[in-house]
N, C-alpha and C. Protein backbone atom coordinates (compact mmCIF):
# COMPACT_ATOMS: atom_id res chain seq x y z
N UNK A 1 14.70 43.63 -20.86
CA UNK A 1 15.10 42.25 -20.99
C UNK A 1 15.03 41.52 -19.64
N UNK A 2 15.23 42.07 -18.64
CA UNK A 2 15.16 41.93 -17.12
C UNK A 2 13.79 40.93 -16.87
N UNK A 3 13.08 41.82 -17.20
CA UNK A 3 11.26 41.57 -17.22
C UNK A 3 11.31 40.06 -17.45
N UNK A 4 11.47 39.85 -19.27
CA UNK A 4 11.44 38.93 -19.94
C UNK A 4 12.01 37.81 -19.21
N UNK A 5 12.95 37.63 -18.61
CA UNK A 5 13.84 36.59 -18.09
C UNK A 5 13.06 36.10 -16.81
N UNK A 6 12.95 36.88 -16.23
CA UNK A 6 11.91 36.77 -14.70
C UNK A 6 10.68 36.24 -15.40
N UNK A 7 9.77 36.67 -16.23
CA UNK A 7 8.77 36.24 -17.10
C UNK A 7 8.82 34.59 -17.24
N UNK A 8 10.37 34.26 -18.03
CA UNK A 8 10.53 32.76 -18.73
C UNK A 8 10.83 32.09 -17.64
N UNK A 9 11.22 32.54 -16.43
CA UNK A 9 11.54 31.15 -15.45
C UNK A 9 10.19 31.47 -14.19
N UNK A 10 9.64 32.17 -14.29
CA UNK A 10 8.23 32.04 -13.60
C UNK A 10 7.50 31.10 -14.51
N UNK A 11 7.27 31.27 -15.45
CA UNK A 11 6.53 30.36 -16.26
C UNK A 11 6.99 28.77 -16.34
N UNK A 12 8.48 28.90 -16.48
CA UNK A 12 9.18 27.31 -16.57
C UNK A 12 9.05 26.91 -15.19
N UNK A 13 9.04 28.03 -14.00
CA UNK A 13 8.68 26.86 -12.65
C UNK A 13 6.94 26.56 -12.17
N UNK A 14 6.67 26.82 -13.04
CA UNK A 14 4.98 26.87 -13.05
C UNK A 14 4.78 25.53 -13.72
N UNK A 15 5.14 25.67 -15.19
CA UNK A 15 5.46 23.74 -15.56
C UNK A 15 5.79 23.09 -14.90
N UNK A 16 7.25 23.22 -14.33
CA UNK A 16 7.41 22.10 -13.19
C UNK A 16 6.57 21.96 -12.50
N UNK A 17 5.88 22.81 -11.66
CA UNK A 17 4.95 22.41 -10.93
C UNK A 17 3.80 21.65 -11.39
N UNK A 18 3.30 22.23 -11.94
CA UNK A 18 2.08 21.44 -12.63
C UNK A 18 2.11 19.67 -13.44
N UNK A 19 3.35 19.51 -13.82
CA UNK A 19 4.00 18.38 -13.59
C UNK A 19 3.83 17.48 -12.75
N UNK A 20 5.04 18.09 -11.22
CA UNK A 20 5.06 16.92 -10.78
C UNK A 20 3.79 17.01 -9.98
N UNK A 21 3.05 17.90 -9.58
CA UNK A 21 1.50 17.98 -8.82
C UNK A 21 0.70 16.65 -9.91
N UNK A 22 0.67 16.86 -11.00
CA UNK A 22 0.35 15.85 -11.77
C UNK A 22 0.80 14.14 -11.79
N UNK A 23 1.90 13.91 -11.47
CA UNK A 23 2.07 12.64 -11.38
C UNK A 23 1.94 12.31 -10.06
N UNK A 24 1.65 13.08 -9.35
CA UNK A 24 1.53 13.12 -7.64
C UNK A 24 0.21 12.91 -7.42
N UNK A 25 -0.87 13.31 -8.53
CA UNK A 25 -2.09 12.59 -8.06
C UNK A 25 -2.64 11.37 -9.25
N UNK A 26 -1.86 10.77 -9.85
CA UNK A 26 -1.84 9.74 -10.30
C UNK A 26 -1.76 8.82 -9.61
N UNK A 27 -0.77 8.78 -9.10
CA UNK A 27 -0.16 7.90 -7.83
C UNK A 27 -1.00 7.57 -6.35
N UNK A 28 -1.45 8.90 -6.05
CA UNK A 28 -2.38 8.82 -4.92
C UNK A 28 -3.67 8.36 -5.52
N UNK A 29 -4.33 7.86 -6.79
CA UNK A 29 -5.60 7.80 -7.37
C UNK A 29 -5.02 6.30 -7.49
N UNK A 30 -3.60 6.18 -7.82
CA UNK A 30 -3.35 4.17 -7.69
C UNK A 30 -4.01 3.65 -6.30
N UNK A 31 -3.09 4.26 -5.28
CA UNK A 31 -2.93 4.31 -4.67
C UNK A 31 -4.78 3.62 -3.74
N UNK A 32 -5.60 4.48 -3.96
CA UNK A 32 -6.60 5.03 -3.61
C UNK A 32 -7.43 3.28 -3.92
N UNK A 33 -6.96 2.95 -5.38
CA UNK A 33 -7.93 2.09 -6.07
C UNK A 33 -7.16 0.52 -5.78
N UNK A 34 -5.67 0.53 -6.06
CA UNK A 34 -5.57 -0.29 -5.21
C UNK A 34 -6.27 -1.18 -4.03
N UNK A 35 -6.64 -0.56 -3.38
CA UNK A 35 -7.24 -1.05 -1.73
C UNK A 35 -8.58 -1.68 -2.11
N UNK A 36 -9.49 -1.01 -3.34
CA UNK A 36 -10.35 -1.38 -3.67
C UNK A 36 -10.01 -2.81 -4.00
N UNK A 37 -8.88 -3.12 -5.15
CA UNK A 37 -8.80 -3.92 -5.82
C UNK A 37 -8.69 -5.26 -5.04
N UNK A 38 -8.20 -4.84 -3.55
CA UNK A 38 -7.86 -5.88 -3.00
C UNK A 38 -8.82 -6.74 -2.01
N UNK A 39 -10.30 -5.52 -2.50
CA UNK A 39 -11.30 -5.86 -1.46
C UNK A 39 -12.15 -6.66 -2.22
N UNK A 40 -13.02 -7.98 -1.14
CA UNK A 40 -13.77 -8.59 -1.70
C UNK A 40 -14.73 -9.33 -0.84
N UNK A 41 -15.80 -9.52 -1.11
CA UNK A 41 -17.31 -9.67 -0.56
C UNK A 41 -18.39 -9.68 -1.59
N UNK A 42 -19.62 -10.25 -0.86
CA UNK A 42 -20.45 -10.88 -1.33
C UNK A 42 -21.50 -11.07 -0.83
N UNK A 43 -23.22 -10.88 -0.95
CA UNK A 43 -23.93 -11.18 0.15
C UNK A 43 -24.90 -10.62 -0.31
N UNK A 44 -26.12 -10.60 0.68
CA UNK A 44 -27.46 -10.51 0.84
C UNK A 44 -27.70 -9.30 1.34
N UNK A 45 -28.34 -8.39 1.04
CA UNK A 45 -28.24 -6.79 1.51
C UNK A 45 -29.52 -6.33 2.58
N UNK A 46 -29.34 -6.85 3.68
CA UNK A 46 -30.36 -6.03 4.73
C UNK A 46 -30.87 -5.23 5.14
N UNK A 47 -30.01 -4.09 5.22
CA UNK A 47 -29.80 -2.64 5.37
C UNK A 47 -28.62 -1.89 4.95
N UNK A 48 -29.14 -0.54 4.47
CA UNK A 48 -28.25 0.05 3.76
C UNK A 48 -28.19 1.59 4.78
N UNK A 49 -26.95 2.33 5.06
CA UNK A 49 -27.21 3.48 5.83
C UNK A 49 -25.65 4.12 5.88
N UNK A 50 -25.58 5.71 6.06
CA UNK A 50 -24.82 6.03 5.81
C UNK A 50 -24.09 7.05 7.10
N UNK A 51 -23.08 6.44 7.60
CA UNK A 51 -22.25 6.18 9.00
C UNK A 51 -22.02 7.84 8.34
N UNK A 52 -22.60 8.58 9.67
CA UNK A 52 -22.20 9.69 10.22
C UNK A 52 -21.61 9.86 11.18
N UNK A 53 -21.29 8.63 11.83
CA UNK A 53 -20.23 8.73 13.28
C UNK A 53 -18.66 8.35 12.42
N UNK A 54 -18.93 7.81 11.24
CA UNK A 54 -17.64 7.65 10.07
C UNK A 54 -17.37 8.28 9.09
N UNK A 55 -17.53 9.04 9.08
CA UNK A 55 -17.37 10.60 8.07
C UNK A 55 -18.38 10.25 6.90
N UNK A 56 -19.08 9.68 7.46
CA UNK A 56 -20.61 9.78 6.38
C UNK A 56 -20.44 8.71 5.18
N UNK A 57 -19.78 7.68 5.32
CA UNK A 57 -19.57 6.64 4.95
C UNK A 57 -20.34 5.83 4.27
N UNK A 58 -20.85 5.54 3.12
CA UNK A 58 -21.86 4.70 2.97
C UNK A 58 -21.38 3.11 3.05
N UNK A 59 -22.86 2.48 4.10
CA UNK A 59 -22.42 1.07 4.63
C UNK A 59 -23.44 0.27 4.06
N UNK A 60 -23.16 -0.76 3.90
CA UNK A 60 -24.19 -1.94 3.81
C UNK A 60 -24.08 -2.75 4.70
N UNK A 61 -25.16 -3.67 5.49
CA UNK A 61 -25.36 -4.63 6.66
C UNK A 61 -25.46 -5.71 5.33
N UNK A 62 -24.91 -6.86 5.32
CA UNK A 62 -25.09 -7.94 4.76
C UNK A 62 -25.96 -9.04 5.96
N UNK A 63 -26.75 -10.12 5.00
CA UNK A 63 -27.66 -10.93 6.17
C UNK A 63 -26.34 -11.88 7.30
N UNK A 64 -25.16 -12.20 6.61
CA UNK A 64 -24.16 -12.63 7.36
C UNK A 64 -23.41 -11.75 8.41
N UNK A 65 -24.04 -10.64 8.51
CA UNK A 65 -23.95 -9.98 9.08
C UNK A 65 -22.28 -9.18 9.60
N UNK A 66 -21.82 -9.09 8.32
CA UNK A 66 -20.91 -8.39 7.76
C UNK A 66 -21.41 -6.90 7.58
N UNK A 67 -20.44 -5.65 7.61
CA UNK A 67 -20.82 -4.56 7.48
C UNK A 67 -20.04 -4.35 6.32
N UNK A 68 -20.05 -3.56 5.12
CA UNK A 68 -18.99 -3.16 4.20
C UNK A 68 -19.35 -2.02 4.07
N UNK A 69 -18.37 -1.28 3.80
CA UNK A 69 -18.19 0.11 3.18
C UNK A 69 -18.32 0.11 1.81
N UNK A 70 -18.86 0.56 0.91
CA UNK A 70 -19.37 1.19 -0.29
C UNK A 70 -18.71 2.26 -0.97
N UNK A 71 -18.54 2.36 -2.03
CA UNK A 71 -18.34 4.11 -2.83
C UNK A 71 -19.99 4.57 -2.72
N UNK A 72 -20.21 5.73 -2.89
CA UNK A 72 -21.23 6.51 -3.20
C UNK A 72 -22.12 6.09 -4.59
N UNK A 73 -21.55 5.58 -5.42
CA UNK A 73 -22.21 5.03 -6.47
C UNK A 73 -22.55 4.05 -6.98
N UNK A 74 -22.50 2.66 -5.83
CA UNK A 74 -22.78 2.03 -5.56
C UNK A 74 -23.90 1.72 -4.82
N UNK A 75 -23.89 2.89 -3.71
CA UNK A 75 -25.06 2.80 -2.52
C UNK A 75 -25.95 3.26 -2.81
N UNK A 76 -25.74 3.94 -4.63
CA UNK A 76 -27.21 4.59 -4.82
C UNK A 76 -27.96 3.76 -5.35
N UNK A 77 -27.30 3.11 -6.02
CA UNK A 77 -27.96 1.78 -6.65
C UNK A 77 -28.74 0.38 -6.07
N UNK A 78 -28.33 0.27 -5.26
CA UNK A 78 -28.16 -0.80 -4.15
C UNK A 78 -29.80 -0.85 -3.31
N UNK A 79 -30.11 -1.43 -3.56
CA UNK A 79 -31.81 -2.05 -2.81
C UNK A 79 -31.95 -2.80 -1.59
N UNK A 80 -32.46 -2.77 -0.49
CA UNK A 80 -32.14 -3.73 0.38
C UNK A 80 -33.15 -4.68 -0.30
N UNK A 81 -32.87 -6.12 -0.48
CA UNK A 81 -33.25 -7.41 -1.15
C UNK A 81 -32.43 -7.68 -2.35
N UNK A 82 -31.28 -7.18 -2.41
CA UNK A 82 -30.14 -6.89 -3.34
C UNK A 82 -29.25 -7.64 -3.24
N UNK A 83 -28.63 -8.81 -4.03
CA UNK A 83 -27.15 -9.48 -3.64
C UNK A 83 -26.30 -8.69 -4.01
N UNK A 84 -24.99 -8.71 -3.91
CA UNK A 84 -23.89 -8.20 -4.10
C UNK A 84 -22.48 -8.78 -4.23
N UNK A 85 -21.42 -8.48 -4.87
CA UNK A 85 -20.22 -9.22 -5.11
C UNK A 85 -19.71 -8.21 -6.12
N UNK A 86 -18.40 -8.01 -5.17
CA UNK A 86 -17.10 -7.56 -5.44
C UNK A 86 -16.09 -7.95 -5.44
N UNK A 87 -15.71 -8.70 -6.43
CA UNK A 87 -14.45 -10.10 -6.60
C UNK A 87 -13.12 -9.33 -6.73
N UNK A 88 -12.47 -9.78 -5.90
CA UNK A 88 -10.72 -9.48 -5.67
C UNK A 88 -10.63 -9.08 -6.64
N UNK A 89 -9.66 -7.85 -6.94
CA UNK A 89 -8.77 -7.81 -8.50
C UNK A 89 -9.88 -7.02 -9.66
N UNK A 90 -10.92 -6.36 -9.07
CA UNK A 90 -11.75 -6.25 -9.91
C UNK A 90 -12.24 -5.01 -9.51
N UNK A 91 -12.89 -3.97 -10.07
CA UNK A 91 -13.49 -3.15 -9.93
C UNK A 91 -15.00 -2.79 -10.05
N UNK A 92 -15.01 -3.62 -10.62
CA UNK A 92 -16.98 -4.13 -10.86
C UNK A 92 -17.67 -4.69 -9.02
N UNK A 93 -18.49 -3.78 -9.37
CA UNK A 93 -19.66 -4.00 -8.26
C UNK A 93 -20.71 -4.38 -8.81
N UNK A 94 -21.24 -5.93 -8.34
CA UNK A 94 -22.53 -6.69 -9.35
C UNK A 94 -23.76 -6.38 -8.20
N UNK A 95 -24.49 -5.64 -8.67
CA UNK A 95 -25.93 -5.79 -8.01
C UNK A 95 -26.94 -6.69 -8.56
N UNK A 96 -27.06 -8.08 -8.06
CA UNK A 96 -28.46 -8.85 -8.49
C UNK A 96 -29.78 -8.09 -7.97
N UNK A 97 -30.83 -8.11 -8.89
CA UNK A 97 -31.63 -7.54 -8.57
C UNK A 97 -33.06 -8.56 -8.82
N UNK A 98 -33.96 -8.53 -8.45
CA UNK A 98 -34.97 -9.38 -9.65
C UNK A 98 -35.11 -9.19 -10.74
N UNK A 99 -34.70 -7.94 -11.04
CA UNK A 99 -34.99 -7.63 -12.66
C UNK A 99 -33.51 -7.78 -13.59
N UNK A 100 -32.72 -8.24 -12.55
CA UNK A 100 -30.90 -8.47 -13.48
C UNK A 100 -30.43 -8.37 -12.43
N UNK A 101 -29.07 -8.20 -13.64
CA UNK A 101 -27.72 -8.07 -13.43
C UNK A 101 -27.51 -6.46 -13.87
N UNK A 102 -26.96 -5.66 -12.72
CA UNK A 102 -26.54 -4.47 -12.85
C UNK A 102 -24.94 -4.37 -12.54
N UNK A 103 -23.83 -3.92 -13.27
CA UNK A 103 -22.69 -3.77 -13.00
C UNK A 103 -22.23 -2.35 -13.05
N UNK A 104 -21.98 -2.06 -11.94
CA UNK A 104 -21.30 -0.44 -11.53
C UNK A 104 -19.82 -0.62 -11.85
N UNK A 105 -19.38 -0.13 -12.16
CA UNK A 105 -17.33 0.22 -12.50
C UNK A 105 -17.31 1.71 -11.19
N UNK A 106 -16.36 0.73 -10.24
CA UNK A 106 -16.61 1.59 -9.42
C UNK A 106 -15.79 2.79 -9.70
N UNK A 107 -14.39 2.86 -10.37
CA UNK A 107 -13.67 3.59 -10.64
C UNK A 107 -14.72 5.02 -11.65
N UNK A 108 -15.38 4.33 -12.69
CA UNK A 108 -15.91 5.34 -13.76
C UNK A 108 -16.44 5.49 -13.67
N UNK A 109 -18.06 5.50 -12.51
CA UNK A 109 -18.73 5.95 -11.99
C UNK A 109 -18.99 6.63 -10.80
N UNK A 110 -18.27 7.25 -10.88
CA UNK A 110 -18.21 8.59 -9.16
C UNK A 110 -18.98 9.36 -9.33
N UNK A 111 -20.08 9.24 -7.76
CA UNK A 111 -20.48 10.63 -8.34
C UNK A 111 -20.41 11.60 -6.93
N UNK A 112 -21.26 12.82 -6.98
CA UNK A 112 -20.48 13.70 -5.77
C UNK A 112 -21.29 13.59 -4.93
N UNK A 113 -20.91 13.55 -3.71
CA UNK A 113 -21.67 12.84 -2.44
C UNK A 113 -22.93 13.75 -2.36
N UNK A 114 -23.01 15.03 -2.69
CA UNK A 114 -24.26 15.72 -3.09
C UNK A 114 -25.75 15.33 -3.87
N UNK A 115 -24.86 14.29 -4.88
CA UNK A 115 -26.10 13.67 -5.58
C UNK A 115 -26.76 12.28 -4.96
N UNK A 116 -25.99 11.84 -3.56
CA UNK A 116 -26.49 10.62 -2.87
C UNK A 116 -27.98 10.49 -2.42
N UNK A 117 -28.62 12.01 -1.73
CA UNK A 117 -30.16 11.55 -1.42
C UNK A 117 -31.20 12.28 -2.38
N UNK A 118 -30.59 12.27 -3.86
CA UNK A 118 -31.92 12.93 -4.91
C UNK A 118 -32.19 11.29 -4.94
């Protein structure tokens, strides 16, 4: 019976854990997207390149000559002769292109920095 008891509260502090580890990266994923939400720009895309003196960062040079930081799934998309706009409050990244309107969701489209130079 010894066993058993040691058994049920290893297991019940294993739930807890997995719990609050769980609402702990909810919060840091608000957290995360937040900052996005609060970012906003717009522009003409000159050059596109990816800051290895900034932990490998993907950047865009706008012709106003603004630099922005990017998600990864954005910068794959992204053409230099490309407008761009990322409106406050929003998570959509609009790439004008000549051939459209392309909209990335930056949140639901991640992809792993591995798949950046196929």
């Amino acid at each position: 019976m010894g066993k058993k008891v040691i058994l049920n509260i290893c297991i019940l502090i294993s739930a807890i854990f997995l719990i609050l580890f769980s609402l702990f990266q909810k919060s840091v994923e608000k957290v995360n997207y937040e900052d996005e939400l609060n970012e906003e720009y717009r522009g003409f895309v000159v050059k596109k390149f990816i800051d290895s003196t900034d932990h490998s960062i993907c950047k865009l040079v706008l012709k106003s000559g603004a630099i922005i930081d990017i998600w990864d799934n954005c910068y794959k998309k992204v053409e230099i002769g490309d407008s761009i706009v990322k409106n406050k409050g929003s998570l959509d990244f609009l790439i004008y292109k000549l051939s459209g309107l392309e909209v990335v969701n930056i949140k639901e489209n991640l992809i792993a920095p591995d798949d950046l130079n196929k």
